[in-house]
C-alpha atoms as a PDB file:
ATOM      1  CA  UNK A   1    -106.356 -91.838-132.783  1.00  0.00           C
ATOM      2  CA  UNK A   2    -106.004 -88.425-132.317  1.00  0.00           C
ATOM      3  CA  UNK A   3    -109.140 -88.349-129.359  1.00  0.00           C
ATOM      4  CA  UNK A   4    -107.297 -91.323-127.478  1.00  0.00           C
ATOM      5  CA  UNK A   5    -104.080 -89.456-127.434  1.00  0.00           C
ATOM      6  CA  UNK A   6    -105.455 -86.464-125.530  1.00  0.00           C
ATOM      7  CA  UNK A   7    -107.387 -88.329-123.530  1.00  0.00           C
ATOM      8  CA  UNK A   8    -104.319 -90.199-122.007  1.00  0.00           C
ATOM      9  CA  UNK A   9    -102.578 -86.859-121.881  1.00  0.00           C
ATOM     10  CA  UNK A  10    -105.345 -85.569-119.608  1.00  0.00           C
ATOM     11  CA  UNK A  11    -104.955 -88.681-117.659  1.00  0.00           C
ATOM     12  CA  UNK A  12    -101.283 -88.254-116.966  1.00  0.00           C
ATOM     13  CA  UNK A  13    -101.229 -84.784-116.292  1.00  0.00           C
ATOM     14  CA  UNK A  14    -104.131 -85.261-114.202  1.00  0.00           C
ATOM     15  CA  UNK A  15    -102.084 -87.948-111.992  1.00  0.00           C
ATOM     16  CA  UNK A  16     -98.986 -85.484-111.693  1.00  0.00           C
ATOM     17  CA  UNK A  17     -99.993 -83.721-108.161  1.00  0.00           C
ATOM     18  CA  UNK A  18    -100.934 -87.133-106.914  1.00  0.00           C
ATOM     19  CA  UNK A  19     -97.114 -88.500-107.488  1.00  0.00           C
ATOM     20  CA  UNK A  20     -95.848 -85.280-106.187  1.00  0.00           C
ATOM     21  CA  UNK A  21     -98.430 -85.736-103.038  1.00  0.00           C
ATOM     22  CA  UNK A  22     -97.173 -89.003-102.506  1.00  0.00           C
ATOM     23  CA  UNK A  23     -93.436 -88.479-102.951  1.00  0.00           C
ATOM     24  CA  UNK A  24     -93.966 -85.317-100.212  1.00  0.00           C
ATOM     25  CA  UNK A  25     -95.331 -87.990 -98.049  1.00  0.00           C
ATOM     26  CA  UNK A  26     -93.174 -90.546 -98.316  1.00  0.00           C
ATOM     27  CA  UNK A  27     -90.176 -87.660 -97.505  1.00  0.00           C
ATOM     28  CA  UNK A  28     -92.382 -86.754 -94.664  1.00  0.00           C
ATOM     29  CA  UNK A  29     -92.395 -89.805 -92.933  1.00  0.00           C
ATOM     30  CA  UNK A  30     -88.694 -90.854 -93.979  1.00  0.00           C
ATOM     31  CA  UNK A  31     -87.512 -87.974 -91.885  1.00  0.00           C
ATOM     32  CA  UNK A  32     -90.235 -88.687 -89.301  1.00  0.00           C
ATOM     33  CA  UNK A  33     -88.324 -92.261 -88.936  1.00  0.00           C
ATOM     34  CA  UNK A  34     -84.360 -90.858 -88.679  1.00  0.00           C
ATOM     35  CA  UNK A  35     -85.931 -88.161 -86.195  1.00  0.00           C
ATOM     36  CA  UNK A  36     -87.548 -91.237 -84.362  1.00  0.00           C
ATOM     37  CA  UNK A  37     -84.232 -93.271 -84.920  1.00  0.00           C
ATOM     38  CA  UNK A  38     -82.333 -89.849 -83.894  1.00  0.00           C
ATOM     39  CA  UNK A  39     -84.049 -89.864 -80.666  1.00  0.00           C
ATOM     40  CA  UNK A  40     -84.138 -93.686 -79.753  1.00  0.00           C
ATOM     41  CA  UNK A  41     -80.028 -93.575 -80.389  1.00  0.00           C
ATOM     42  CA  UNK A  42     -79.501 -90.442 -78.009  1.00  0.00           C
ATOM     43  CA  UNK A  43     -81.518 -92.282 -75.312  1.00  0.00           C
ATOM     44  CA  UNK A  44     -80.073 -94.996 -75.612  1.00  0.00           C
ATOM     45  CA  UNK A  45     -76.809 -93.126 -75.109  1.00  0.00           C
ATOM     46  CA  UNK A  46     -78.159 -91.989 -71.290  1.00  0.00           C
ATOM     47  CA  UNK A  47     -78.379 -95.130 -70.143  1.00  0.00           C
ATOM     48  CA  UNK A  48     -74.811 -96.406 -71.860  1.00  0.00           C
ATOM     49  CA  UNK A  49     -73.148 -98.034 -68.649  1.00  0.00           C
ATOM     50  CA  UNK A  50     -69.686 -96.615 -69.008  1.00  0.00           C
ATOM     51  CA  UNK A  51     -71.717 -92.999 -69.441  1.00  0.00           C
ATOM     52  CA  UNK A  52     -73.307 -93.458 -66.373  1.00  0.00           C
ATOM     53  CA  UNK A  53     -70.331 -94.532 -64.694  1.00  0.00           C
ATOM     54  CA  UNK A  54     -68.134 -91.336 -65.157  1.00  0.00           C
ATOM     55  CA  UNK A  55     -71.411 -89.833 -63.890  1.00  0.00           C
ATOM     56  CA  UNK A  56     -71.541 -91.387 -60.911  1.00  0.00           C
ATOM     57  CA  UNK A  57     -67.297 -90.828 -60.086  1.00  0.00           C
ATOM     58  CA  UNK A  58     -68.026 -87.054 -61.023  1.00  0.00           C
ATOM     59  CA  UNK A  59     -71.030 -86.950 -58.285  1.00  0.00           C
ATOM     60  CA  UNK A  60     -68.447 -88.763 -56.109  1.00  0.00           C
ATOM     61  CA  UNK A  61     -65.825 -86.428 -56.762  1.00  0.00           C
ATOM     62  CA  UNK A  62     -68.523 -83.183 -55.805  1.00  0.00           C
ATOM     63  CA  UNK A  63     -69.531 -84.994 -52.675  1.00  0.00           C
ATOM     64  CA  UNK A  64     -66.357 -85.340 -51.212  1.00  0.00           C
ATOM     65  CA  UNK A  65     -65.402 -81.951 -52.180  1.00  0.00           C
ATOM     66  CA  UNK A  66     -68.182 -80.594 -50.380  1.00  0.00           C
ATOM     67  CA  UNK A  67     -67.895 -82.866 -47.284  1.00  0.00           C
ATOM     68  CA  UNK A  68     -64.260 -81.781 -47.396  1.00  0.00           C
ATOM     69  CA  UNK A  69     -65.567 -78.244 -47.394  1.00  0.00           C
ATOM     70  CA  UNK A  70     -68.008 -78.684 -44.596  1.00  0.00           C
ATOM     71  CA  UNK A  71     -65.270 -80.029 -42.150  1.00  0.00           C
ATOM     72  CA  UNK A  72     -63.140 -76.947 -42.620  1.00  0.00           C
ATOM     73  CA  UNK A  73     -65.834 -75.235 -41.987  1.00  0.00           C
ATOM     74  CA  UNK A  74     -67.054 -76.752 -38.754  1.00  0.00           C
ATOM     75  CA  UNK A  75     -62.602 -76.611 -37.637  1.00  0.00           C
ATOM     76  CA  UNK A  76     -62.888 -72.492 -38.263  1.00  0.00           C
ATOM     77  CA  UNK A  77     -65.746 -72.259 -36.492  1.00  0.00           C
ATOM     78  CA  UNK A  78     -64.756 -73.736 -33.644  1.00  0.00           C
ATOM     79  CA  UNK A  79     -61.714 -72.352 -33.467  1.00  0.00           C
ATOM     80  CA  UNK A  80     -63.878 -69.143 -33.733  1.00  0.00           C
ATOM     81  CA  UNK A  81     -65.610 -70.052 -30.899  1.00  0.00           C
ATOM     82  CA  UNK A  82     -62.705 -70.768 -28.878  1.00  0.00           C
ATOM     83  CA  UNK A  83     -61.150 -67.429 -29.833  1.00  0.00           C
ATOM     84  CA  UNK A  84     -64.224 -65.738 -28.182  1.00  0.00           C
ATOM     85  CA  UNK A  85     -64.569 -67.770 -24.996  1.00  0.00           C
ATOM     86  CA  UNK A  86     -61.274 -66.648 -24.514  1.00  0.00           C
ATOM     87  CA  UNK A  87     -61.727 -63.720 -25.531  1.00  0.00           C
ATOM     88  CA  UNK A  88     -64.736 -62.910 -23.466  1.00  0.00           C
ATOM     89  CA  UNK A  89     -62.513 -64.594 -20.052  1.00  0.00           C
ATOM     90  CA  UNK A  90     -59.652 -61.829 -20.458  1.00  0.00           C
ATOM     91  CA  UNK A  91     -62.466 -59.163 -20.550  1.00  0.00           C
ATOM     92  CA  UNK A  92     -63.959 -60.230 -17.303  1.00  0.00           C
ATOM     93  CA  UNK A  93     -60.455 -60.606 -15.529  1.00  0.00           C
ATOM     94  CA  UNK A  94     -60.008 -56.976 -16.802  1.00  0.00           C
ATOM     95  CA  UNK A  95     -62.976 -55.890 -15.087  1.00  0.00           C
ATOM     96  CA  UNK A  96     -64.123 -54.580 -18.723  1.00  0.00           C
ATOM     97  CA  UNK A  97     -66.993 -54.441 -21.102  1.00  0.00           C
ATOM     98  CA  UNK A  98     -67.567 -55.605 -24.381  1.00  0.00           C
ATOM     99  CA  UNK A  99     -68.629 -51.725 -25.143  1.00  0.00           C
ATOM    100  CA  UNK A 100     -65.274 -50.686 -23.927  1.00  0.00           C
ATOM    101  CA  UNK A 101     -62.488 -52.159 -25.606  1.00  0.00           C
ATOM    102  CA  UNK A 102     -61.333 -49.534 -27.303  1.00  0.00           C
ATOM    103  CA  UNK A 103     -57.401 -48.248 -26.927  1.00  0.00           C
ATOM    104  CA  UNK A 104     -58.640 -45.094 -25.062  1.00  0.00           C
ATOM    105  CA  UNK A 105     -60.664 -47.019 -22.734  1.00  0.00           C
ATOM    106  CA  UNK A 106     -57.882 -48.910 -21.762  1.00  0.00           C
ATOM    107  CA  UNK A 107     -55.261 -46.538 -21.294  1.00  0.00           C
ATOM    108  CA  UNK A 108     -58.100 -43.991 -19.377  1.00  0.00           C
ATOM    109  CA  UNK A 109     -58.442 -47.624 -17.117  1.00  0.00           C
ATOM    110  CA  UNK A 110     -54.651 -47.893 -16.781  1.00  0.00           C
ATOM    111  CA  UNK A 111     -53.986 -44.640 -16.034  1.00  0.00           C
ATOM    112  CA  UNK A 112     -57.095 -44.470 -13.189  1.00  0.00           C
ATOM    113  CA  UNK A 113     -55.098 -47.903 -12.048  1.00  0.00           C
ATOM    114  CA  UNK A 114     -51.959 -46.174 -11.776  1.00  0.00           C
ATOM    115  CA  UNK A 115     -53.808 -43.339  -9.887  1.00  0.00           C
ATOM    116  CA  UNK A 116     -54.881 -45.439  -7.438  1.00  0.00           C
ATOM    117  CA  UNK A 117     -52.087 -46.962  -6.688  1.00  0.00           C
ATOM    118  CA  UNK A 118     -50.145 -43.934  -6.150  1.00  0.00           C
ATOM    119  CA  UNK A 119     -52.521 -42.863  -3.450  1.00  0.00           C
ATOM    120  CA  UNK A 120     -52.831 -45.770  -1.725  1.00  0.00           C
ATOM    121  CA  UNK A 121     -48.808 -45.880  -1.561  1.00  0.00           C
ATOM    122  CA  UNK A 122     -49.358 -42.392   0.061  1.00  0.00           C
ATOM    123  CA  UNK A 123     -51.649 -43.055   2.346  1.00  0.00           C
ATOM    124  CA  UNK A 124     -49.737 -46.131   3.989  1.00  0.00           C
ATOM    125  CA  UNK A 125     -46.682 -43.950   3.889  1.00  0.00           C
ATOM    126  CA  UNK A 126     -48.703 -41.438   6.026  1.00  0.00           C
ATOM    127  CA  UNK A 127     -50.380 -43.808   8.136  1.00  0.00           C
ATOM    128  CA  UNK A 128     -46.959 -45.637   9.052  1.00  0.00           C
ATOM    129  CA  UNK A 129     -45.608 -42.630   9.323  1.00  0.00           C
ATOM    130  CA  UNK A 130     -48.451 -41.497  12.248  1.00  0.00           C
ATOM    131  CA  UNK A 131     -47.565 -45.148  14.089  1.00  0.00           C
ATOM    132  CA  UNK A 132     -44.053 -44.102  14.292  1.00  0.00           C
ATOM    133  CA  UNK A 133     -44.516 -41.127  15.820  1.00  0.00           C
ATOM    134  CA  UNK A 134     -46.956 -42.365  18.263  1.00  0.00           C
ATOM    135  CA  UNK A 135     -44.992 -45.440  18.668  1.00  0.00           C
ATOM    136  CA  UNK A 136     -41.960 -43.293  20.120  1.00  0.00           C
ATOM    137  CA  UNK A 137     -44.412 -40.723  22.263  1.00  0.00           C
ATOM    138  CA  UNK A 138     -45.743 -43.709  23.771  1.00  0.00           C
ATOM    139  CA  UNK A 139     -41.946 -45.116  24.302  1.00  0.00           C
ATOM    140  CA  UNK A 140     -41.185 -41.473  25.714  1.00  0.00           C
ATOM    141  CA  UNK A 141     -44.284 -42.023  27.916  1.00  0.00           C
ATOM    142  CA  UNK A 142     -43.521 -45.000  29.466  1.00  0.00           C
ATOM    143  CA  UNK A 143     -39.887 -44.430  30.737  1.00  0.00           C
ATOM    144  CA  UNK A 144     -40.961 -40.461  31.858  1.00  0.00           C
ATOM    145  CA  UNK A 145     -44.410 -41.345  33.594  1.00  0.00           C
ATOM    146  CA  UNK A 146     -43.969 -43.494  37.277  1.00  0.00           C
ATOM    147  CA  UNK A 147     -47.358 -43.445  38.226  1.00  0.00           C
ATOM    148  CA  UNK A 148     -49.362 -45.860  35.805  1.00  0.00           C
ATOM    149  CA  UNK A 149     -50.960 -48.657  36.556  1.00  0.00           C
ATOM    150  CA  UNK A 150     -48.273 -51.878  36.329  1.00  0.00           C
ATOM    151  CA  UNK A 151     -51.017 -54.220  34.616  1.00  0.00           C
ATOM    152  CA  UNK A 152     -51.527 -51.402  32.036  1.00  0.00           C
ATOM    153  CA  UNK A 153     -47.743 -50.190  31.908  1.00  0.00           C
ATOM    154  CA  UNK A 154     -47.394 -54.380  30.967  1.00  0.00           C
ATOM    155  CA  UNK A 155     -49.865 -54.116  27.854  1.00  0.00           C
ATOM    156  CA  UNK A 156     -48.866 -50.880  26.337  1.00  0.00           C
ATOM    157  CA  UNK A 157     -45.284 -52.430  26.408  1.00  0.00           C
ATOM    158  CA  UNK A 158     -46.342 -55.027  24.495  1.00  0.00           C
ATOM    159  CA  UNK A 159     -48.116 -53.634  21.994  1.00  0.00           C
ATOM    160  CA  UNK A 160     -45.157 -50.973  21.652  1.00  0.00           C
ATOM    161  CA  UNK A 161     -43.154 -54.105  20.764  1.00  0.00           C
ATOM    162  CA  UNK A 162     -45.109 -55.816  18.363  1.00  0.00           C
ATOM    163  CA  UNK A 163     -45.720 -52.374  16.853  1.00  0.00           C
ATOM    164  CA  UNK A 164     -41.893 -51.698  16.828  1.00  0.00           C
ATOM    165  CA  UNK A 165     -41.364 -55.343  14.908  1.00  0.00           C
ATOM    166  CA  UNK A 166     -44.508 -54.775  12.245  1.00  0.00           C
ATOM    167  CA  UNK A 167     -42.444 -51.716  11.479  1.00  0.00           C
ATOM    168  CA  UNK A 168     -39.336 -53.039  10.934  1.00  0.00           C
ATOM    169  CA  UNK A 169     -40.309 -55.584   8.951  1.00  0.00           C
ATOM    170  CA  UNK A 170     -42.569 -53.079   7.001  1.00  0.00           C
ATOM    171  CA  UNK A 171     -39.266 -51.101   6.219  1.00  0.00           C
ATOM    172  CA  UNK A 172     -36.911 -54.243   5.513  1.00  0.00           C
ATOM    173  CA  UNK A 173     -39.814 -55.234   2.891  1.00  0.00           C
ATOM    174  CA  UNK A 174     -39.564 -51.827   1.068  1.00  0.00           C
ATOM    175  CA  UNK A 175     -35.934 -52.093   1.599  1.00  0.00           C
ATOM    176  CA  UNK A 176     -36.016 -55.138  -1.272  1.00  0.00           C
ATOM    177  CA  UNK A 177     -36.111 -54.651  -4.656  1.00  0.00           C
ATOM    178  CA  UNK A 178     -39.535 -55.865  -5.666  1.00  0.00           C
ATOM    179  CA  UNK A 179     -39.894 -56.997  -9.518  1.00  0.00           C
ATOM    180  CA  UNK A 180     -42.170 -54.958 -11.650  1.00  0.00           C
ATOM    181  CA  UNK A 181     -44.321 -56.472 -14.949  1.00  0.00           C
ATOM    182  CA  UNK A 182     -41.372 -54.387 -16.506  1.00  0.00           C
ATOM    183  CA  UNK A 183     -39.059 -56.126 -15.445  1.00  0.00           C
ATOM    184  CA  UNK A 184     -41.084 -59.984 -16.338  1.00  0.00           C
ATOM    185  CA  UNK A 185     -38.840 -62.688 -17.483  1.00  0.00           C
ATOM    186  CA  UNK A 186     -39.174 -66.447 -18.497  1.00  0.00           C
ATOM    187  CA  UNK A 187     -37.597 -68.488 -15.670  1.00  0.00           C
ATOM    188  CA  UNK A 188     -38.656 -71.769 -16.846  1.00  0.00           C
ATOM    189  CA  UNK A 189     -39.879 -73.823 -19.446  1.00  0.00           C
ATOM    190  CA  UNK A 190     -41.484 -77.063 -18.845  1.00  0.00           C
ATOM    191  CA  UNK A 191     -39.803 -79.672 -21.389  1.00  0.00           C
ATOM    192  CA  UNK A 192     -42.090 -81.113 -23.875  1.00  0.00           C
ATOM    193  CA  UNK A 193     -45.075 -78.773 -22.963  1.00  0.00           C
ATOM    194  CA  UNK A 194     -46.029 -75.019 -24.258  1.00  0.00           C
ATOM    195  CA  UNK A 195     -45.813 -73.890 -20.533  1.00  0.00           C
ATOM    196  CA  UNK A 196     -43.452 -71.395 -19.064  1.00  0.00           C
ATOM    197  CA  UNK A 197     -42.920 -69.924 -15.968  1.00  0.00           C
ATOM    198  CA  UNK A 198     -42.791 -66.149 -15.481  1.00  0.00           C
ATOM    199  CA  UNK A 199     -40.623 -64.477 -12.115  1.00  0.00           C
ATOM    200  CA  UNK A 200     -43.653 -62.199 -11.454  1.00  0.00           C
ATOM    201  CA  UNK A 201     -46.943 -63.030  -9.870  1.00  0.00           C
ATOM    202  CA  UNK A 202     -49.704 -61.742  -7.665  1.00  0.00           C
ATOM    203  CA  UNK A 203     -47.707 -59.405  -5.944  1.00  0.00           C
ATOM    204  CA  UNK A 204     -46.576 -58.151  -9.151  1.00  0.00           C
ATOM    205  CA  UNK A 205     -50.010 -57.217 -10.500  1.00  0.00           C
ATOM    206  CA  UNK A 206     -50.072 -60.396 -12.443  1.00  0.00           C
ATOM    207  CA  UNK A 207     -53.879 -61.603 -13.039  1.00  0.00           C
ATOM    208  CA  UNK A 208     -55.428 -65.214 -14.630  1.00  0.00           C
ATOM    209  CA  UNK A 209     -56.093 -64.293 -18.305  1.00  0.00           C
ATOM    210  CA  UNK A 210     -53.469 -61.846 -18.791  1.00  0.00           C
ATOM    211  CA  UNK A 211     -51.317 -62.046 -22.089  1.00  0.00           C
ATOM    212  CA  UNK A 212     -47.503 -61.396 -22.348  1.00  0.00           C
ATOM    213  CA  UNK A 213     -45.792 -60.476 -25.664  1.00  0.00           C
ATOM    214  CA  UNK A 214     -43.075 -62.615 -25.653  1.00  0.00           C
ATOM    215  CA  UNK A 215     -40.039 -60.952 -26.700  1.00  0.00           C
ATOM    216  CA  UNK A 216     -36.258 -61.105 -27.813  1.00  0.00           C
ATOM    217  CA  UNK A 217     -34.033 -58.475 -29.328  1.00  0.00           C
ATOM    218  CA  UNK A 218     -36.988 -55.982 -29.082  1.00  0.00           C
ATOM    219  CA  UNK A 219     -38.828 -58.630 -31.595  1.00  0.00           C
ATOM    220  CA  UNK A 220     -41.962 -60.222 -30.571  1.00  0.00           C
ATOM    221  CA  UNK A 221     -41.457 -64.286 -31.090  1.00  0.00           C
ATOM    222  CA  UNK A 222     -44.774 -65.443 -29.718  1.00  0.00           C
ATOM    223  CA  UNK A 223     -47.660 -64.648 -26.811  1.00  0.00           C
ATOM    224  CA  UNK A 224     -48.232 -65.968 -23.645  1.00  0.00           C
ATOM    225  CA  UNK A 225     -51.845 -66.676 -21.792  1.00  0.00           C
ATOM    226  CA  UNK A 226     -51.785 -66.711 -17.871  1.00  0.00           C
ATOM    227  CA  UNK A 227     -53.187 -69.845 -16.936  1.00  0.00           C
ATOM    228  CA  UNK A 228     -51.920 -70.159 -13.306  1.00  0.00           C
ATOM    229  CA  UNK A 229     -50.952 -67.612 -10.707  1.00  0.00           C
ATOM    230  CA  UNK A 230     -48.650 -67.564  -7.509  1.00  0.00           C
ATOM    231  CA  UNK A 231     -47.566 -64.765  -4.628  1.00  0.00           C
ATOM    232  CA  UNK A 232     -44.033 -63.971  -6.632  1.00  0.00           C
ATOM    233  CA  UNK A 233     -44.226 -66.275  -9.952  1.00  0.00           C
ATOM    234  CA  UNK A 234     -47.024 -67.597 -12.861  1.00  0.00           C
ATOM    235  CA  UNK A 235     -47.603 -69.862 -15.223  1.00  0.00           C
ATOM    236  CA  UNK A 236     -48.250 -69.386 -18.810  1.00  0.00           C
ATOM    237  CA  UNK A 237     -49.126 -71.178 -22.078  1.00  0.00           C
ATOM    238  CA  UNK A 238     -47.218 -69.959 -25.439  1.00  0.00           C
ATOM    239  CA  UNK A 239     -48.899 -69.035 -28.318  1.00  0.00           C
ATOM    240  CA  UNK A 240     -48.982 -67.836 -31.626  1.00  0.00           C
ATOM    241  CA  UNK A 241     -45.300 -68.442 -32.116  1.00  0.00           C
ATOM    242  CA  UNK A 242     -43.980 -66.135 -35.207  1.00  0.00           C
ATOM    243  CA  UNK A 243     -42.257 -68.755 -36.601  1.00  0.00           C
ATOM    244  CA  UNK A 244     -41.305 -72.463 -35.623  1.00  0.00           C
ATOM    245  CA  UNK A 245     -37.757 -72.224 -35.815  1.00  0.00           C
ATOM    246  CA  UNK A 246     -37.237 -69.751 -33.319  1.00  0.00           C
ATOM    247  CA  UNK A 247     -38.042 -71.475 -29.219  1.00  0.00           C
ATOM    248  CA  UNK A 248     -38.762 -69.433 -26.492  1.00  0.00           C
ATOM    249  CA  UNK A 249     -35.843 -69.525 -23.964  1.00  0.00           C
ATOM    250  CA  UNK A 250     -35.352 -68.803 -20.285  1.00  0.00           C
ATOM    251  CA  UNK A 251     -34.680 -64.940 -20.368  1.00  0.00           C
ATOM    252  CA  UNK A 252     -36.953 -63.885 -23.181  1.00  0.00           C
ATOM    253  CA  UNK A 253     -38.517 -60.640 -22.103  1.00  0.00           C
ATOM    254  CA  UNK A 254     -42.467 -60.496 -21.599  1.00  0.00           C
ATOM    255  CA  UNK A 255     -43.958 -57.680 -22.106  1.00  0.00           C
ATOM    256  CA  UNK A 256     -47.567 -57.219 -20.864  1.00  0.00           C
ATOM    257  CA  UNK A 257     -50.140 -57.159 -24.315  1.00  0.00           C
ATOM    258  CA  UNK A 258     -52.942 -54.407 -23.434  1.00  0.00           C
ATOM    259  CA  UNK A 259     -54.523 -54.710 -26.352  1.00  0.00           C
ATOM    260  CA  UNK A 260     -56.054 -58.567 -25.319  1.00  0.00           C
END
């Protein structure tokens, strides 16, 4: 009895790390089958319909976000674009260059405008001056001299006349008042449009592409761009108006921008 006793001890504790071996196992490939159920459960949740759905309205949502994006966008740039084809137009009426658009360049150009003017004025007061006096030697001439040719006495007559009336008319012209860009005023407004008319044009120094501060109590209330030009008046288009309440009227003051 005492031999068969051991010997099924031996057997039993021989089995032991076989049962363990097996129970590790069977552990093993329990959590081998939730991880494998684990998995099969979260795919199944990508391709859950309602999932899927919000998905798709999210993507929706981005896309017309970005296409909403992309048309503002494409608006500035055009209005960009616009900016500097107009832009680039007021430079070329100016007689300018991109290179020199700086304040000093303008006011140098202004004041070498000015210059010119001023000696041009003198120069035609000189030169009328010079066909005055010869206009009344000549007259002097004529009624002192006897022996001149009739046919030529007839001509220089003539032309003593239509000298004497170019001269008069030269001195009733400088006689008026003539309106300065200092003195520029709206004169008109065209109803349901953005168009005014200014009382100063060619004759005033006014040029296509020129801008006018438009102004009222010594505020500025909006621009104007020169789209049309006369002798004595020009049209305009407003712009930029400072605030929507406030419509220009006839007598606003416009005041010549240099800085466009």
């Amino acid at each position: 009895m005492g031999v068969v006793a051991m010997a099924a001890a031996l057997i039993f504790l021989t089995a032991i790390p076989t049962l363990h071996a097996q129970e590790r196992s069977s552990l093993t490939d329990f959590e081998s089958s939730s991880s494998h159920e684990k998995l099969s459960v979260s795919h199944d949740d990508s391709l859950d319909p309602c999932i899927l759905q919000e998905k798709l309205v999210l993507a929706d949502q981005k896309i017309k976000l970005l296409s909403q994006s992309l048309s503002q966008a494409n608006i500035e740039a055009e209005i960009l674009k616009r900016q500097n084809i107009s832009l680039l137009e007021k430079v070329e009426v100016l007689g300018l260059n991109s290179v020199s658009l700086d304040p000093k360049s303008l006011e140098s150009k202004l004041l070498s405008s000015v210059s010119e003017v001023r000696v041009l004025k003198n120069n035609t007061s000189r030169a009328l001056s010079g066909i005055t006096s010869l206009s009344e030697s000549l007259e002097v001439l004529l009624k002192t001299t006897k022996d001149i040719n009739p046919q030529v006495r007839l001509n220089l007559e003539i032309e003593l006349r239509n000298t004497i009336h170019i001269l008069s008319s030269s001195q009733n012209k400088d006689s008026i008042p003539v309106t300065t860009l200092n003195e520029a005023r709206v004169i008109d407004i065209q109803e349901n449009t953005e168009l005014i008319v200014a009382n100063v044009g060619a004759s005033n120094g006014v040029k296509l592409g020129m801008t006018f501060s438009i102004l009222r109590n010594n505020k500025k209330i909006a621009s104007a761009y020169v789209i049309d030009v006369r002798e004595k008046i020009s049209g305009a288009t407003i712009q930029n108006l400072t605030s929507e309440s406030v419509q220009v009227e006839n007598g606003d003051i416009l005041q010549v921008d240099l800085n466009k």
